[in-house]
Protein backbone atom coordinates (compact mmCIF):
# COMPACT_ATOMS: atom_id res chain seq x y z
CA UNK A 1 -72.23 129.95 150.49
CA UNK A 2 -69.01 130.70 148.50
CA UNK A 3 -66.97 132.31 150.86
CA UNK A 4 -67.79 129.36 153.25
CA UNK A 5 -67.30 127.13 150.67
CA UNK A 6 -63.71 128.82 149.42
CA UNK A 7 -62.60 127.99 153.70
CA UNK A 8 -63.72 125.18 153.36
CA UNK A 9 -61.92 124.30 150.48
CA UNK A 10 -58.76 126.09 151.56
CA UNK A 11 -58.88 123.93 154.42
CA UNK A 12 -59.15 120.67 152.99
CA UNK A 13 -56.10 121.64 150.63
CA UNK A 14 -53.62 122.61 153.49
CA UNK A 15 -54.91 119.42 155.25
CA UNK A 16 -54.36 117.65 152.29
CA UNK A 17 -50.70 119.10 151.71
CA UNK A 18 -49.61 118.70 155.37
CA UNK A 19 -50.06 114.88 154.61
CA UNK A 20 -48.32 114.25 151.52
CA UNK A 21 -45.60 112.39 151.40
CA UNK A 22 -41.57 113.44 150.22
CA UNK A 23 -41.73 110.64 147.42
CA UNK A 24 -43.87 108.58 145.73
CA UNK A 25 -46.84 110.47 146.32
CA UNK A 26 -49.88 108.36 145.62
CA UNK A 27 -51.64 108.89 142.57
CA UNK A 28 -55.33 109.47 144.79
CA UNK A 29 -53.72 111.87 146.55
CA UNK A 30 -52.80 113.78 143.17
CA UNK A 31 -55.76 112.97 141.90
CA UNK A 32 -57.50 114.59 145.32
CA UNK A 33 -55.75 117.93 145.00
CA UNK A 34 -56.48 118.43 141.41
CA UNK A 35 -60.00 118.32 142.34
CA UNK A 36 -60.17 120.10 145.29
CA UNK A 37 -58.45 122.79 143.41
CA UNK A 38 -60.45 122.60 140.17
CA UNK A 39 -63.26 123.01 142.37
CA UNK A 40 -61.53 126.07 144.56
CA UNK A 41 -61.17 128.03 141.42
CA UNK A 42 -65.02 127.40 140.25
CA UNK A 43 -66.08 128.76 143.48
CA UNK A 44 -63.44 132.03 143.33
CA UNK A 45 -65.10 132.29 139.74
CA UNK A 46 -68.33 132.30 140.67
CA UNK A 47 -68.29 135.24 143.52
């Protein structure tokens, strides 16, 4: 499941990214990333 789940995750990052804004970046958005990220580095942690 983890290297699935590390795609996955990957994915939803860049997809995340290629939508965010120049300024004023919304703080769900921020908030979004942050967990997708905390939850990117559990998974690399846990291989």
């Amino acid at each position: 499941m983890s290297s699935e789940r590390i795609k996955e995750l990957e994915s939803q990052i860049a997809e995340l990214e290629n939508r965010w804004p120049a300024h004023s970046v919304p703080p769900t958005m921020v908030q979004q990333l942050e967990e997708l990220e905390d939850e990117l580095e559990k998974e690399r942690q846990s291989k």
